[in-house]
C-alpha atoms as a PDB file:
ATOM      1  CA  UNK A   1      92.995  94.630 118.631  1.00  0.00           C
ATOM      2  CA  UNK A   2      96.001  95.984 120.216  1.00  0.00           C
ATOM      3  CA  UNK A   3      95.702  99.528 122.311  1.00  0.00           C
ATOM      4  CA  UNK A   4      98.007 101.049 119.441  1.00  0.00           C
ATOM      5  CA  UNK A   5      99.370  98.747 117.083  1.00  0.00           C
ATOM      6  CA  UNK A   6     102.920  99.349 115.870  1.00  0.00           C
ATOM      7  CA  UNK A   7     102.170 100.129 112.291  1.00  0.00           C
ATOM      8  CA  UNK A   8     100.457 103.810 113.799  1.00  0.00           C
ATOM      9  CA  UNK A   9     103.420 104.558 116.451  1.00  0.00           C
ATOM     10  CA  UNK A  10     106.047 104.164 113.233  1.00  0.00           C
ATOM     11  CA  UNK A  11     104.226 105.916 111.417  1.00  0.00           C
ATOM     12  CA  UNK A  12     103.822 108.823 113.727  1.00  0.00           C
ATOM     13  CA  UNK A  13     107.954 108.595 113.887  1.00  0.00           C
ATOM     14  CA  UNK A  14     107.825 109.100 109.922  1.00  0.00           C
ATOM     15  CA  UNK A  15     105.290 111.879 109.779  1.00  0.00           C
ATOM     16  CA  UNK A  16     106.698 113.571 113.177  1.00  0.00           C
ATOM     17  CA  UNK A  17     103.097 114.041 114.250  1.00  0.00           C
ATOM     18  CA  UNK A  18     100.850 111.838 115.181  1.00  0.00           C
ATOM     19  CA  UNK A  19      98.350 110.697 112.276  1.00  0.00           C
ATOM     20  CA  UNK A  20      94.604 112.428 112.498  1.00  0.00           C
ATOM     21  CA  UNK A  21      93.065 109.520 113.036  1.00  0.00           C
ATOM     22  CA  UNK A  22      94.196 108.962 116.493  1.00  0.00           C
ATOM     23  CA  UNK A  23      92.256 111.600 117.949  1.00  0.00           C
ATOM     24  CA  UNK A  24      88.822 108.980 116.591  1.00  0.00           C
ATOM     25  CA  UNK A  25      90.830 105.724 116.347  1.00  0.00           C
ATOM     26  CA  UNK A  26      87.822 103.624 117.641  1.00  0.00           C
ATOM     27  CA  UNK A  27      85.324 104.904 114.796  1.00  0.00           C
ATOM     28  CA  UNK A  28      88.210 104.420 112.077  1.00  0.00           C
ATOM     29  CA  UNK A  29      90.679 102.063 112.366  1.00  0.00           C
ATOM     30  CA  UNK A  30      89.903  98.329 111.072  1.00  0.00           C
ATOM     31  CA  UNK A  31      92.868  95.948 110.945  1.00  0.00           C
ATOM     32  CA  UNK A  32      95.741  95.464 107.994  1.00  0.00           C
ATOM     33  CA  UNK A  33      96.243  91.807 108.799  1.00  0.00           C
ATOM     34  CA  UNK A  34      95.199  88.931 110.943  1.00  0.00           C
ATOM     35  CA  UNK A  35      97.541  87.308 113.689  1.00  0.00           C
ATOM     36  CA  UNK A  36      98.240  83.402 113.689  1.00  0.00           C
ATOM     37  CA  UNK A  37      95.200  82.489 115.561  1.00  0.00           C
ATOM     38  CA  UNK A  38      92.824  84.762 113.449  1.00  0.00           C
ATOM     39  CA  UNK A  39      92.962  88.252 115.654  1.00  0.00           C
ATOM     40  CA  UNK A  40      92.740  91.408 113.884  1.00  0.00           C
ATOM     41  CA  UNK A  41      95.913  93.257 114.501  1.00  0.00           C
ATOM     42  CA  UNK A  42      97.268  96.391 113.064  1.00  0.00           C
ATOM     43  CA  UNK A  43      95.606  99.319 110.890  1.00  0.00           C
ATOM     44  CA  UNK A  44      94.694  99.633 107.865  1.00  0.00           C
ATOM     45  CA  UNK A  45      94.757 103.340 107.793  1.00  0.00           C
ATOM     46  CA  UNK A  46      98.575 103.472 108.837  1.00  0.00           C
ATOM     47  CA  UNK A  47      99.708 100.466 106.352  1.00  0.00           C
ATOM     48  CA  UNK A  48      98.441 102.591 103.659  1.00  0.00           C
ATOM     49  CA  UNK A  49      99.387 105.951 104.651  1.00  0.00           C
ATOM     50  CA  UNK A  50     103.400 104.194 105.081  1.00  0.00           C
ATOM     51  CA  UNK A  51     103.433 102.301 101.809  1.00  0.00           C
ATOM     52  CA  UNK A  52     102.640 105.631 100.265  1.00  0.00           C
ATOM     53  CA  UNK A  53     104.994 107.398 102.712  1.00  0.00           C
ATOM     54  CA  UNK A  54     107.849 104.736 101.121  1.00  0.00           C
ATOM     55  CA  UNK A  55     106.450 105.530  97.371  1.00  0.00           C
ATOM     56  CA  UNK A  56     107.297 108.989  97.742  1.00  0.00           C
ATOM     57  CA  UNK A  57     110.758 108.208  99.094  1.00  0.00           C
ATOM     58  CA  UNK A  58     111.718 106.429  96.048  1.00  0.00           C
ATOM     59  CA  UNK A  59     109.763 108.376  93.399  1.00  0.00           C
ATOM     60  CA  UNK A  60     113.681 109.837  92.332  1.00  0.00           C
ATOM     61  CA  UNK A  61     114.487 106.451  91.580  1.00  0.00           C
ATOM     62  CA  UNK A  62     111.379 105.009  90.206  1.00  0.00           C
ATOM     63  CA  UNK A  63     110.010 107.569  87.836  1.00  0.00           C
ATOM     64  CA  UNK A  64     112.767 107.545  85.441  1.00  0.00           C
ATOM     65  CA  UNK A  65     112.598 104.171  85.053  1.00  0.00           C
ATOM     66  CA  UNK A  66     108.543 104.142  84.778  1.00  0.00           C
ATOM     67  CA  UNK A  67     108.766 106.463  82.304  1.00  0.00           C
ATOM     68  CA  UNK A  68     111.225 104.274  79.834  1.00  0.00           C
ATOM     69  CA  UNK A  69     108.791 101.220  80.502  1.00  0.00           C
ATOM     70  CA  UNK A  70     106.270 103.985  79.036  1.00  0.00           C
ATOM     71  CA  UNK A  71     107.735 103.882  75.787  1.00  0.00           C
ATOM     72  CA  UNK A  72     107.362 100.031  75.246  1.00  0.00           C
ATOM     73  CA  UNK A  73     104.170  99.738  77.362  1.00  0.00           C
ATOM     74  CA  UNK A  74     101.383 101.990  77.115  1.00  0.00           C
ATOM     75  CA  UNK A  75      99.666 101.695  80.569  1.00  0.00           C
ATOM     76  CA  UNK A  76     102.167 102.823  82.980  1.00  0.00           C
ATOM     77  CA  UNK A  77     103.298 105.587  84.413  1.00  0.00           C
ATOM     78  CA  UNK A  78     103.909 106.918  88.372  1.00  0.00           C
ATOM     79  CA  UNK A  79     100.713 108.122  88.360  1.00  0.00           C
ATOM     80  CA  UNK A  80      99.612 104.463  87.826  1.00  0.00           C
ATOM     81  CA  UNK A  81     101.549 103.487  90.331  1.00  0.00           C
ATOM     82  CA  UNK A  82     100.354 105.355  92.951  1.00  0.00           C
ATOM     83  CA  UNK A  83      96.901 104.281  92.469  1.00  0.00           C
ATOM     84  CA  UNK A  84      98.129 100.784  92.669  1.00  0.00           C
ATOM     85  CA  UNK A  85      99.812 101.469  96.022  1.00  0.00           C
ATOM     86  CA  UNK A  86      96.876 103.642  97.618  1.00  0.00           C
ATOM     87  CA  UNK A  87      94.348 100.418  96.433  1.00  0.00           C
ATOM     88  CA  UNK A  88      96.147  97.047  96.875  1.00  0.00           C
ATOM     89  CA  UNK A  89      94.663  96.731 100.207  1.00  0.00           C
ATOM     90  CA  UNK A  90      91.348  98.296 100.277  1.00  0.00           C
ATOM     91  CA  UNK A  91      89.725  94.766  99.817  1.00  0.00           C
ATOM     92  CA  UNK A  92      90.365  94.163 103.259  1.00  0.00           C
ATOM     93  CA  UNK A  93      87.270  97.388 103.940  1.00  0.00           C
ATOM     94  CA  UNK A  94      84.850  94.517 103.455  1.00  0.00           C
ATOM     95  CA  UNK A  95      82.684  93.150 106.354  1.00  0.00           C
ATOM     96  CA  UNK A  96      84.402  89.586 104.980  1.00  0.00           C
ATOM     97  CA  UNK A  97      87.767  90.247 105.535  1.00  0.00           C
ATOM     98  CA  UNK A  98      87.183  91.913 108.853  1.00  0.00           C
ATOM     99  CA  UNK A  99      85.590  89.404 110.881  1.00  0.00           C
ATOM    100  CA  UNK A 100      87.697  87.305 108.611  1.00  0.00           C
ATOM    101  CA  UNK A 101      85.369  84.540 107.256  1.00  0.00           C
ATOM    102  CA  UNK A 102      86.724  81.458 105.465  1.00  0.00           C
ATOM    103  CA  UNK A 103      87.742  82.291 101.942  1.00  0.00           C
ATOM    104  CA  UNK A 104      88.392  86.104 102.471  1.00  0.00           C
ATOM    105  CA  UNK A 105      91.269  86.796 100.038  1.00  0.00           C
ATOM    106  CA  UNK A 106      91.468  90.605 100.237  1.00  0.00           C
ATOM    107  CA  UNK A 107      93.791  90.934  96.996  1.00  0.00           C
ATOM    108  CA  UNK A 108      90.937  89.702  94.684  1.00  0.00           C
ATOM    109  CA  UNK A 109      88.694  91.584  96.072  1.00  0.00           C
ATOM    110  CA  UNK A 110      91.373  94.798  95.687  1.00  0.00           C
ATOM    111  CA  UNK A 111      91.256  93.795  91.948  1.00  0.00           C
ATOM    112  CA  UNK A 112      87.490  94.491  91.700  1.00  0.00           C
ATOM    113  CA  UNK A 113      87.630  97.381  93.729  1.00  0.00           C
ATOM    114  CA  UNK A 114      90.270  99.685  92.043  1.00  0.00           C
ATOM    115  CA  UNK A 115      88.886  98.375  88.714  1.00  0.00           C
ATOM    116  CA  UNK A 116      85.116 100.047  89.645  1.00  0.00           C
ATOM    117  CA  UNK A 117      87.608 103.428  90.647  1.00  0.00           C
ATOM    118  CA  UNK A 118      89.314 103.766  88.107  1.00  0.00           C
ATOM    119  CA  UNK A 119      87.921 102.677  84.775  1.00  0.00           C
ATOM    120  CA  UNK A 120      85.765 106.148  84.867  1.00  0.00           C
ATOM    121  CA  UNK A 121      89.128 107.977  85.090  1.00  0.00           C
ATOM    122  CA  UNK A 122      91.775 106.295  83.386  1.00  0.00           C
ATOM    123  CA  UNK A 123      89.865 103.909  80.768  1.00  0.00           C
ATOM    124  CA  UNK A 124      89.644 100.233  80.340  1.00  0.00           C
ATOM    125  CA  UNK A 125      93.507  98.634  80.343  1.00  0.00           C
ATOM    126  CA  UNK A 126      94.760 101.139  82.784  1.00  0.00           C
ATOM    127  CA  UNK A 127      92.545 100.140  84.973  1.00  0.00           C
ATOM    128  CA  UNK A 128      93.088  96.230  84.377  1.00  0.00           C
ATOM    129  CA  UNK A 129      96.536  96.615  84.910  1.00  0.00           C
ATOM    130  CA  UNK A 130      96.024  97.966  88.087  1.00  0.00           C
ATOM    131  CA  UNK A 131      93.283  95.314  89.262  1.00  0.00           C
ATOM    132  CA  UNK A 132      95.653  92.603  88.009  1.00  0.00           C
ATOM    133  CA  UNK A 133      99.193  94.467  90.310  1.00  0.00           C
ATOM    134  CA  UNK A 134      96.778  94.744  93.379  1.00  0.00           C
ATOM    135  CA  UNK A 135      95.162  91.075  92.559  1.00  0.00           C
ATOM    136  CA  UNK A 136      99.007  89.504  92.112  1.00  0.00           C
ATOM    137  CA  UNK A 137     100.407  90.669  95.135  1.00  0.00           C
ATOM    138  CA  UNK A 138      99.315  88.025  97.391  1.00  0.00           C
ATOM    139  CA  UNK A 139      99.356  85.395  94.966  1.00  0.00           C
ATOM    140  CA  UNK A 140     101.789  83.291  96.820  1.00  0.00           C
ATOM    141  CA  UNK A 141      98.832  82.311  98.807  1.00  0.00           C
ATOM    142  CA  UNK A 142      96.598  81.369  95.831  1.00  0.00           C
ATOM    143  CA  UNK A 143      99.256  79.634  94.350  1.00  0.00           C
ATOM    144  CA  UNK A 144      97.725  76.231  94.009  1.00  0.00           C
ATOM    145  CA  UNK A 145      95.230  77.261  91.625  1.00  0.00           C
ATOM    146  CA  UNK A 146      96.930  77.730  88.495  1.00  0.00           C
ATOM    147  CA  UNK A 147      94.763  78.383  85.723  1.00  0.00           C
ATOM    148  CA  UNK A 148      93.859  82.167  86.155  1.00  0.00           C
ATOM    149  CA  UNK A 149      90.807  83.022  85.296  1.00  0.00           C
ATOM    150  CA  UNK A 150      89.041  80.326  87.188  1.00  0.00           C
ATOM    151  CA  UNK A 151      91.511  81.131  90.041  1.00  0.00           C
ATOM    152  CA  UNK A 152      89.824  84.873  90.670  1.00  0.00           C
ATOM    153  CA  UNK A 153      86.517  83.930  90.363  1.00  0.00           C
ATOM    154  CA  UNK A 154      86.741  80.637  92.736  1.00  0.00           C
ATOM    155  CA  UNK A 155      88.637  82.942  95.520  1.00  0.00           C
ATOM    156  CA  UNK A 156      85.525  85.504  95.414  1.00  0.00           C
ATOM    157  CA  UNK A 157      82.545  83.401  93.751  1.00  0.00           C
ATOM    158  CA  UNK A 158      80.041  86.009  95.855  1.00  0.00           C
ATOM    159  CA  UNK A 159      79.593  89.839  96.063  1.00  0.00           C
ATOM    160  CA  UNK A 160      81.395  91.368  98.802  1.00  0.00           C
ATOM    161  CA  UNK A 161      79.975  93.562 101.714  1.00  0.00           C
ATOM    162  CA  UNK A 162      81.816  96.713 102.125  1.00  0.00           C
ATOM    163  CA  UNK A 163      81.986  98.034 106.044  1.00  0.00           C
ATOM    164  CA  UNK A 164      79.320 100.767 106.454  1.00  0.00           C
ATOM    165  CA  UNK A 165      82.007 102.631 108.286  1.00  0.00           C
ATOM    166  CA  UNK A 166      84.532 103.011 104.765  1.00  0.00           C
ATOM    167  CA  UNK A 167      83.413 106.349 104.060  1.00  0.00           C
ATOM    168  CA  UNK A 168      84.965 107.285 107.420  1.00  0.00           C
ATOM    169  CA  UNK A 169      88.304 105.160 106.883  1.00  0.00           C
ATOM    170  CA  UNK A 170      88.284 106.663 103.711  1.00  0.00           C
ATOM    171  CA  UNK A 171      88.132 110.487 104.845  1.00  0.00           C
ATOM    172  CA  UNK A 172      90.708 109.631 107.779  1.00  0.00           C
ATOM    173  CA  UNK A 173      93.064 108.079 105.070  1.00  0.00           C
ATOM    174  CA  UNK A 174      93.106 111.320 102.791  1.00  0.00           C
ATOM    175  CA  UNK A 175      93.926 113.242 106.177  1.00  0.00           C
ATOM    176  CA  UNK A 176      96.743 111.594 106.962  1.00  0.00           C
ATOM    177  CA  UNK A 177      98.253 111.465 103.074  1.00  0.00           C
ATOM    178  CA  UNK A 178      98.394 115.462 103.441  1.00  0.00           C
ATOM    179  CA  UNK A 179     100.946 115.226 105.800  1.00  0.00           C
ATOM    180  CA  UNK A 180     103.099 113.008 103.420  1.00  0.00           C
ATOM    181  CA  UNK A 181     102.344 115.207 100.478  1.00  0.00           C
ATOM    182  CA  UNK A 182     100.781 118.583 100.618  1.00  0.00           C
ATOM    183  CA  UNK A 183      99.931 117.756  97.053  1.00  0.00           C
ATOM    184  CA  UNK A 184      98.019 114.481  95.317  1.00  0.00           C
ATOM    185  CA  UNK A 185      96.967 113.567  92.007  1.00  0.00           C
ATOM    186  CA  UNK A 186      93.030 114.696  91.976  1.00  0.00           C
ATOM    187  CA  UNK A 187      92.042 111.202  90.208  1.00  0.00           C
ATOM    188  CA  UNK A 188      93.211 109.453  93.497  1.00  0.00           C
ATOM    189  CA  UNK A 189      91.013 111.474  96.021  1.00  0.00           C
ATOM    190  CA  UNK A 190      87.999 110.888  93.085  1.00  0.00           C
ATOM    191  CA  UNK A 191      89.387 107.544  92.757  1.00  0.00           C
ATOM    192  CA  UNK A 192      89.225 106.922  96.475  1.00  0.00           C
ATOM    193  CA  UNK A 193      85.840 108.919  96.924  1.00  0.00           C
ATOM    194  CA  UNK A 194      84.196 106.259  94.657  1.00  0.00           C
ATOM    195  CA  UNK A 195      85.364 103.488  97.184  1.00  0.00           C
ATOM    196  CA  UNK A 196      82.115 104.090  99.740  1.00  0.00           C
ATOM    197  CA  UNK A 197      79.788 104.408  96.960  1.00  0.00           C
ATOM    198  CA  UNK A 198      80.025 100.787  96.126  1.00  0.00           C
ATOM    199  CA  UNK A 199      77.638  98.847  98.303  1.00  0.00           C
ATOM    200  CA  UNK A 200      78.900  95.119  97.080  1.00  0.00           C
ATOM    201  CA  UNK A 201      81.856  94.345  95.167  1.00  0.00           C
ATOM    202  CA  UNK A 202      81.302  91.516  92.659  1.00  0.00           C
ATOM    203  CA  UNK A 203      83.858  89.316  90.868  1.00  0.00           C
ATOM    204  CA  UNK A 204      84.590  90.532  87.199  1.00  0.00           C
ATOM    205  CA  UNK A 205      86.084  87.809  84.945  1.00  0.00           C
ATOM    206  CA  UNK A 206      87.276  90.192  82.586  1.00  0.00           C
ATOM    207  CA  UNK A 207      89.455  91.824  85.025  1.00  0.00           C
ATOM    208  CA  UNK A 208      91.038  88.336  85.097  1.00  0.00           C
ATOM    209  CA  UNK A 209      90.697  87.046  81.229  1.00  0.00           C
ATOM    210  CA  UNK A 210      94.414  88.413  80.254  1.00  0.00           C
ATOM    211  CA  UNK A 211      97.523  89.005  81.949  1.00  0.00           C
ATOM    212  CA  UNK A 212      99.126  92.764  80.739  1.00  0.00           C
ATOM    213  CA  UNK A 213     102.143  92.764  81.269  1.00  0.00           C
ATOM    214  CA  UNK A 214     102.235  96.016  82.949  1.00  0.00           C
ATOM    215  CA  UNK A 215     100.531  94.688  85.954  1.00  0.00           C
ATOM    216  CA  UNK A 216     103.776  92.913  86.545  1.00  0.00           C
ATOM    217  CA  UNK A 217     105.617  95.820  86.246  1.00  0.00           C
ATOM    218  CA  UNK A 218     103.452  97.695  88.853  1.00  0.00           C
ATOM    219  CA  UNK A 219     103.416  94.073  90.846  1.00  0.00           C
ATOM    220  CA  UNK A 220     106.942  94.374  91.061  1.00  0.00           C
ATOM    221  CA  UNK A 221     107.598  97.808  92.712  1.00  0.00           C
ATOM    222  CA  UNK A 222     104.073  96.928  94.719  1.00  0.00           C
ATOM    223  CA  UNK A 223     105.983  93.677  96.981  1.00  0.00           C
ATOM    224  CA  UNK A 224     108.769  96.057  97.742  1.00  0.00           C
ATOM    225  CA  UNK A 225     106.687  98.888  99.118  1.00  0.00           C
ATOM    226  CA  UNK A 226     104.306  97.055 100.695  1.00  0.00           C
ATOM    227  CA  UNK A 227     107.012  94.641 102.234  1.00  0.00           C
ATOM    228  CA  UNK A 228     108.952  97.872 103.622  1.00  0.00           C
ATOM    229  CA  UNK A 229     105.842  99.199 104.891  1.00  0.00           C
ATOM    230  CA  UNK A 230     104.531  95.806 106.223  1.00  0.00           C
ATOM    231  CA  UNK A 231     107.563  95.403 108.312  1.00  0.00           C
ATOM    232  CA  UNK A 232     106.695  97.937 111.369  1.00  0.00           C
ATOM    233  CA  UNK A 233     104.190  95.315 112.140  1.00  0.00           C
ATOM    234  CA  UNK A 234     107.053  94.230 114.573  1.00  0.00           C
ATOM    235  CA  UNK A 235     107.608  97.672 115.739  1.00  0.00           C
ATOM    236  CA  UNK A 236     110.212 100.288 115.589  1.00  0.00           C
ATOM    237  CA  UNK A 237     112.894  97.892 116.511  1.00  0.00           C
ATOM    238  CA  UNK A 238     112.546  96.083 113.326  1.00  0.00           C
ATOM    239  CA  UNK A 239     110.803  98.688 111.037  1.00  0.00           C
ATOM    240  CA  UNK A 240     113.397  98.140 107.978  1.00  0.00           C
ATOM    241  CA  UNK A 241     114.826 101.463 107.701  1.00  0.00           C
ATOM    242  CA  UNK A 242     115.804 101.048 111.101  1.00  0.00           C
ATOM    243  CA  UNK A 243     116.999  97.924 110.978  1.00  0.00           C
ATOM    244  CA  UNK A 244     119.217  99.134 107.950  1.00  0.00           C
ATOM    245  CA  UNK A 245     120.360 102.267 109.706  1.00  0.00           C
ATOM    246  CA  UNK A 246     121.570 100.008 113.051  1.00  0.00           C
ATOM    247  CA  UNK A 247     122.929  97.625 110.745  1.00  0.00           C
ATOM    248  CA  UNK A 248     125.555 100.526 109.020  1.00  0.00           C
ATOM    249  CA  UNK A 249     126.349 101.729 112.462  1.00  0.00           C
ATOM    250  CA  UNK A 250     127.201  98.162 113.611  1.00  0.00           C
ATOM    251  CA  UNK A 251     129.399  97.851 110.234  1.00  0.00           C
ATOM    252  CA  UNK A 252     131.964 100.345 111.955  1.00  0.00           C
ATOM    253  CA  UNK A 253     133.056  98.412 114.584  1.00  0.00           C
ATOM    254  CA  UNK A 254     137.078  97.525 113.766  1.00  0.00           C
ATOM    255  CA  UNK A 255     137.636  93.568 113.862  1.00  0.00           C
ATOM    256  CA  UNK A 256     140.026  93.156 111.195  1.00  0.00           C
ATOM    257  CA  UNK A 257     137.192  92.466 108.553  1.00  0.00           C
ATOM    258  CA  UNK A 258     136.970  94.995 105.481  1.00  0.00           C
ATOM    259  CA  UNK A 259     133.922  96.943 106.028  1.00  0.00           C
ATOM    260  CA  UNK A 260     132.136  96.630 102.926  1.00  0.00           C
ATOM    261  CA  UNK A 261     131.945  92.976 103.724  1.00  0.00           C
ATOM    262  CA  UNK A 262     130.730  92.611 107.269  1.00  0.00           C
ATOM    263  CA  UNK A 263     128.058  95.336 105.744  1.00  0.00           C
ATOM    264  CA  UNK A 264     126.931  92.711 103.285  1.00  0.00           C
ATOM    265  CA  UNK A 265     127.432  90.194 106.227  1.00  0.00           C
ATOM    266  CA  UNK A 266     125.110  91.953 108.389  1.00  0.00           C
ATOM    267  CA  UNK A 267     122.342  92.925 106.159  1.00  0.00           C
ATOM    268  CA  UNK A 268     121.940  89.677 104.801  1.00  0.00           C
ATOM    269  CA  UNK A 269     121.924  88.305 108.300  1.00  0.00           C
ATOM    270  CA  UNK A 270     119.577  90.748 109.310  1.00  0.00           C
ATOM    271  CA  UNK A 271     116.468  89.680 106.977  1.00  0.00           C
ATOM    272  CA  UNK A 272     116.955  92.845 104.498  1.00  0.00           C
ATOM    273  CA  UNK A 273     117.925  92.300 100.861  1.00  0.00           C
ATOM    274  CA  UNK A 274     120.313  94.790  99.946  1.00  0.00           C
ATOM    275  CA  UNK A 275     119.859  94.144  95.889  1.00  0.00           C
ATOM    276  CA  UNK A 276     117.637  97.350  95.727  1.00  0.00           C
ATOM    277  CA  UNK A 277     118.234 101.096  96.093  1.00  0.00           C
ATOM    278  CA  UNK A 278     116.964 102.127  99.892  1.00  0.00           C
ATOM    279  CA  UNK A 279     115.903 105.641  99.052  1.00  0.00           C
ATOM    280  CA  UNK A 280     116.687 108.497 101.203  1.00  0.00           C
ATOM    281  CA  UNK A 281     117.275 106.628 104.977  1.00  0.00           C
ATOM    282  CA  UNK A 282     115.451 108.395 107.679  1.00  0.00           C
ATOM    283  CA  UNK A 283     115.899 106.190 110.744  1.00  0.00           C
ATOM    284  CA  UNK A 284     112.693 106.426 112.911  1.00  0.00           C
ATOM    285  CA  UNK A 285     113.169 106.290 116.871  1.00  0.00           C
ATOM    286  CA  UNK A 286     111.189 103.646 119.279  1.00  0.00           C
ATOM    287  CA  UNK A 287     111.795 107.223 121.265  1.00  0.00           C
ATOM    288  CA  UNK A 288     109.041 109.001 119.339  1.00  0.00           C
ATOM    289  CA  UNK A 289     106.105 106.355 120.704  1.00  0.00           C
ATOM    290  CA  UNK A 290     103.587 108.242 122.463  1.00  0.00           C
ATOM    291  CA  UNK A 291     100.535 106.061 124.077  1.00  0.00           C
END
């Protein structure tokens, strides 16, 4: 894997310190995705840590909302949604997706996961809901398959081998989320504290019997987190917020053209859609990358 992979020098740029982890970043770190010829890249510990990092800068915008859905569906609420975002990746902990063997699909295996974490705190169809957001968000690469159930249990038809080292990714993740909150819900650190105890994960077919439709709520707000957060895989350069925040400098320049519309111009050029609130903008500088 790379020396220090983007995802941990943007994320020392949000946090302004570098994450705990880096200090033991050989005995912790285990990769957030796989490059195009199958080399891990990235970390798993810093995708996390920034998707939550981007949850909290929108949690003004989302939890109103969250809280209307509440009134029409029962199994939702922020709180929900944080677990979602702190567990839609932790399938890739398994000894599977990190060597990456054929047939690894981390988001099933996510499912299963948060479902064994959660169903002894929140109950039953909280829990499902949750399985199904962190299942659905990488179903654009399962889409062939198109009758569900048999979909989930094809993709992970054996138990999966958790890496004997997640109890100390798991401990180095719950560092790093005190410097984005001083504060966290105490089911997600029992939630997450289950996660090592699990020696195989096995494929649950009533996880996958019934679509709620609150999992596609959660689903929802999950792809535009995790997209945000996903995005300092190409460094600081392109790290969306600062994309955004060269982009609205750029917008000033006088040519003639109405501002508002080279704005639109540029964003759309630039990759980012513009159709949902940004959240407070702090621009993080390329300066800030130490090692």
């Amino acid at each position: 894997m790379e020396l220090r992979p983007p995802e941990c020098t943007v994320l020392s740029s949000r946090l302004g310190v570098d994450p705990p982890c880096r200090v033991r970043c050989n005995d912790v770190r285990t990769p957030s995705y796989h490059g195009h010829k199958g080399e891990p890249k990235g970390c798993w510990i810093a995708h996390t840590t920034l998707c939550l990092s981007e949850l909290m800068s929108l949690r003004r915008l989302i939890e109103p909302t969250l809280n209307r859905l509440s009134n029409s569906l029962n199994n939702i609420s922020w709180r929900h949604l944080v677990y979602t975002v702190a567990l839609h990746d932790v399938g890739k902990l398994t000894e599977d997706y990190i060597a990456k063997r054929p047939r690894t699909q981390h988001s099933v295996v996510s499912g299963c996961i948060a479902y064994e974490a959660l169903k002894g705190l929140l109950g039953e169809a909280p829990s499902i809901a949750i399985a199904q957001a962190c299942f659905l968000h990488m179903e654009h690469y399962l889409w062939r398959q198109l009758d569900w159930p048999s979909l989930a249990l094809t993709v992970s038809e054996r138990p999966r081998q958790l890496s004997t080292r997640t109890g100390l990714i798991i401990d180095a993740l719950k560092q790093c989320l005190t410097l984005v909150s001083p504060t966290w819900d105490e089911g997600l650190l029992k939630a997450l504290d289950q996660i090592p105890r699990m020696r195989s994960i096995k494929p649950m077919k009533k996880i996958f019997s019934q679509l709620l439709p609150e999992s596609i709520a959660l689903l929802w707000l999950i792809l535009l987190i995790d997209n945000r957060a996903a995005s300092a895989r190409e460094g600081a350069t392109n790290y969306w917020r600062n994309k955004v925040h060269d982009t609205l400098l750029s917008s000033g320049s006088g040519d003639g053209e109405p501002k508002p519309v080279k704005l639109a111009k540029l964003l759309v050029r630039s990759g980012i859609w513009p159709s949902t609130p940004l959240g407070p903008l702090t621009p993080t500088s390329s300066c800030d990358a130490r090692g």
